[in-house]
C-alpha atoms as a PDB file:
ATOM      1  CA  UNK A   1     107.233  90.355  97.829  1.00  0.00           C
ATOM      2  CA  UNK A   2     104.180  88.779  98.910  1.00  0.00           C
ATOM      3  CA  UNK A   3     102.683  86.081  96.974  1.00  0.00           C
ATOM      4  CA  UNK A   4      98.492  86.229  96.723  1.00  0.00           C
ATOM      5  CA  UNK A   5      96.650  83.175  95.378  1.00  0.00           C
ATOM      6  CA  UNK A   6      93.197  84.257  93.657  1.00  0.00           C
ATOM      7  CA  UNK A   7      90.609  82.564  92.169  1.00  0.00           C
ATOM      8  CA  UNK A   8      88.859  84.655  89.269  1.00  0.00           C
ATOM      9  CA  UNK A   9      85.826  83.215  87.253  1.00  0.00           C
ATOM     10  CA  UNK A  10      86.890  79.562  89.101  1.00  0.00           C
ATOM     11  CA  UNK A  11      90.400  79.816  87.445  1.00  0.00           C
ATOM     12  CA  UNK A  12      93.559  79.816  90.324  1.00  0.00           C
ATOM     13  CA  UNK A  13      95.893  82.486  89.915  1.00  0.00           C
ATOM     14  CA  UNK A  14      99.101  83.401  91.913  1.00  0.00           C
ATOM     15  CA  UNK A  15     100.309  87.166  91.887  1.00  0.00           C
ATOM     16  CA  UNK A  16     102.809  89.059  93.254  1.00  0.00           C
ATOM     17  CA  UNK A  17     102.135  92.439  95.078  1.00  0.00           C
ATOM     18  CA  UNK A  18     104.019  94.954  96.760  1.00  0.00           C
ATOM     19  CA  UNK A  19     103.584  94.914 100.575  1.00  0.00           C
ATOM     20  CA  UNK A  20     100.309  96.295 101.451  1.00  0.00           C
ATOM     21  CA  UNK A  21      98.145  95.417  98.438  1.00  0.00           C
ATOM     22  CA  UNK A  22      96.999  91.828  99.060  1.00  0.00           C
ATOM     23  CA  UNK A  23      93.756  93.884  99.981  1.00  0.00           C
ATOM     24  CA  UNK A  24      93.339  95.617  97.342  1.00  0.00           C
ATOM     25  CA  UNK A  25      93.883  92.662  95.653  1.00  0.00           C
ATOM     26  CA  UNK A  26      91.464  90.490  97.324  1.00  0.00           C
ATOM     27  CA  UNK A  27      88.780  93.456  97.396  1.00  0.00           C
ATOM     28  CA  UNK A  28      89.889  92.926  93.228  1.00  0.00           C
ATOM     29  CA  UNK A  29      89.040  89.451  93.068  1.00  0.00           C
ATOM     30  CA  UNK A  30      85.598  89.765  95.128  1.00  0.00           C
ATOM     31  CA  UNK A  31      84.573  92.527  92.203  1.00  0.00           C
ATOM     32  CA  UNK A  32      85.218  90.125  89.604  1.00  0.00           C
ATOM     33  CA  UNK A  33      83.670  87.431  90.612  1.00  0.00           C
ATOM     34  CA  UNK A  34      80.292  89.191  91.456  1.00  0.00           C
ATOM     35  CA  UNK A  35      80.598  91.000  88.088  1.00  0.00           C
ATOM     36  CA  UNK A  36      81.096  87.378  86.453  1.00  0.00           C
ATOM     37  CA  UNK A  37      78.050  86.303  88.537  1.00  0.00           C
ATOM     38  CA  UNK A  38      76.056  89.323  87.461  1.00  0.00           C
ATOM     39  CA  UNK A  39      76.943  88.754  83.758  1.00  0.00           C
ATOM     40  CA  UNK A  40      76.240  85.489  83.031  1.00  0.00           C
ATOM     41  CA  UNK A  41      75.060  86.103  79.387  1.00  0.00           C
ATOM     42  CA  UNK A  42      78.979  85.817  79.019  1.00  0.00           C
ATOM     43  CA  UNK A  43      79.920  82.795  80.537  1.00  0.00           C
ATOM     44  CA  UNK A  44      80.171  80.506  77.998  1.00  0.00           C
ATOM     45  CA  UNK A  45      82.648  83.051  76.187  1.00  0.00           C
ATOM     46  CA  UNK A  46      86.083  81.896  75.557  1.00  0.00           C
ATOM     47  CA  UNK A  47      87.947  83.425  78.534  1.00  0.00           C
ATOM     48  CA  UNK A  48      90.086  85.801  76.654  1.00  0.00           C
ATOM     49  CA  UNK A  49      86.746  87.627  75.496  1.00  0.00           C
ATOM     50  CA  UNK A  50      85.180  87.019  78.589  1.00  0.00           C
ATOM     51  CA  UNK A  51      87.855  89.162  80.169  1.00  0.00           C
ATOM     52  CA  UNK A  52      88.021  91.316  77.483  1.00  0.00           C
ATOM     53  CA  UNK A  53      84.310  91.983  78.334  1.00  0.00           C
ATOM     54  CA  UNK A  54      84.908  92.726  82.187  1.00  0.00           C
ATOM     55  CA  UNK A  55      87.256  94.879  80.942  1.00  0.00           C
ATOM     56  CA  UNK A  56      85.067  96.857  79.255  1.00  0.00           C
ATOM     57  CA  UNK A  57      81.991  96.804  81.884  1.00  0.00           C
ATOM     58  CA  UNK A  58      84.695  98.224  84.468  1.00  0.00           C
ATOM     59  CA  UNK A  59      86.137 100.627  82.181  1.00  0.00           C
ATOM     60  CA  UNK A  60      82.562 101.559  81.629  1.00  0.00           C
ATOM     61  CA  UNK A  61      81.869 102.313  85.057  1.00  0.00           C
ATOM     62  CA  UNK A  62      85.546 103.574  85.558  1.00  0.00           C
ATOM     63  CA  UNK A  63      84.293 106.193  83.272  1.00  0.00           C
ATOM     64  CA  UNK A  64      81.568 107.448  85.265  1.00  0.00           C
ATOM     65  CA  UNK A  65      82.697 107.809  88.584  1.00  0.00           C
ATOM     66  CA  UNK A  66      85.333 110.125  86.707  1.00  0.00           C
ATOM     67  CA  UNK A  67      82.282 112.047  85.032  1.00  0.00           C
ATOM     68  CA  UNK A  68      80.516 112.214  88.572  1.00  0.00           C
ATOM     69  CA  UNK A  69      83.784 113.341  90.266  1.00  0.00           C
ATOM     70  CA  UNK A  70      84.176 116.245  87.342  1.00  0.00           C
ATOM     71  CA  UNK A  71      81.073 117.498  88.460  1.00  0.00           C
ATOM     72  CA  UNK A  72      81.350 117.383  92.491  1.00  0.00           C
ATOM     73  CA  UNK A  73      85.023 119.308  91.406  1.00  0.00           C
ATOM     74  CA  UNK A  74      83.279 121.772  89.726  1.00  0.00           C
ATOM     75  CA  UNK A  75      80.129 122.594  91.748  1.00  0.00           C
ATOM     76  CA  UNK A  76      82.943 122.416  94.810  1.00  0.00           C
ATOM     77  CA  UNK A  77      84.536 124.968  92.808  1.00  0.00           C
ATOM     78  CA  UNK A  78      81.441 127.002  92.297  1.00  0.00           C
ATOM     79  CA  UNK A  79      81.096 126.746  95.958  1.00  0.00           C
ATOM     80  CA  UNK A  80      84.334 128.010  96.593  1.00  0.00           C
ATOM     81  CA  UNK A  81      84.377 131.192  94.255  1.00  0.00           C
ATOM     82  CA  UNK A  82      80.536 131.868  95.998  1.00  0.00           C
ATOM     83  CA  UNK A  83      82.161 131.568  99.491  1.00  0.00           C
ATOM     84  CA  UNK A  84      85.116 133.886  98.616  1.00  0.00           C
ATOM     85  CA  UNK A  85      82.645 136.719  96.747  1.00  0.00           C
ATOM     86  CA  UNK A  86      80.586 136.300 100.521  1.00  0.00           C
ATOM     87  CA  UNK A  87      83.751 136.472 102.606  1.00  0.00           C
ATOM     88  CA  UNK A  88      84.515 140.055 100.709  1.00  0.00           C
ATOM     89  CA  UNK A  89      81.086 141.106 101.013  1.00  0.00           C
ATOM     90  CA  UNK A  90      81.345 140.846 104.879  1.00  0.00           C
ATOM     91  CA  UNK A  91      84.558 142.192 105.172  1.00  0.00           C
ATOM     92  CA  UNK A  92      83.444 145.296 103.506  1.00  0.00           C
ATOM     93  CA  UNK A  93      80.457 145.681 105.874  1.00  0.00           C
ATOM     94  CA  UNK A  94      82.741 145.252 108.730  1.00  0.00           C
ATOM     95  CA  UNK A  95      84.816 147.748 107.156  1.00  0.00           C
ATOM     96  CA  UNK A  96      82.304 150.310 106.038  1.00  0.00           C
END
């Protein structure tokens, strides 16, 4: 397994990964750290809170891009049933 060193909110961290993820992981530690820039209110938080906090913020936004990908699912469905009720229109004018 391959090992990834990080470095989140200046502390050094080694993980392991499955093969394949050390992007993911490293696209991981990049949105941390910006979020830690961007919230610096919290900085001087013990960092069990301050994590706690970047938690939240992330499940926070985590939360809307599910909301926002309810409602492309749905109008795409609403799409779909209007495409289907035009398909059997035509089909009876080619028929009729």
């Amino acid at each position: 397994m391959p090992l990834v060193k990080l470095m989140i909110d200046k502390v050094h961290y080694e993980i392991e990964c499955k093969e394949g993820e050390e992007i993911l992981l490293r696209e991981s530690e990049e949105l941390l750290n910006e979020m830690f820039e961007k919230n610096s209110q919290i900085k001087n938080l013990p960092q069990s809170k301050k994590y706690l906090m970047m938690s939240l913020l992330l499940a926070g936004e985590v939360s809307i891009l599910k909301r926002e990908g309810k409602k492309k699912e749905i109008d795409l469905k609403k799409i779909m049933s209007e495409l289907e009720e035009l398909e059997d229109i035509v089909e009876k004018k080619l028929d009729g």
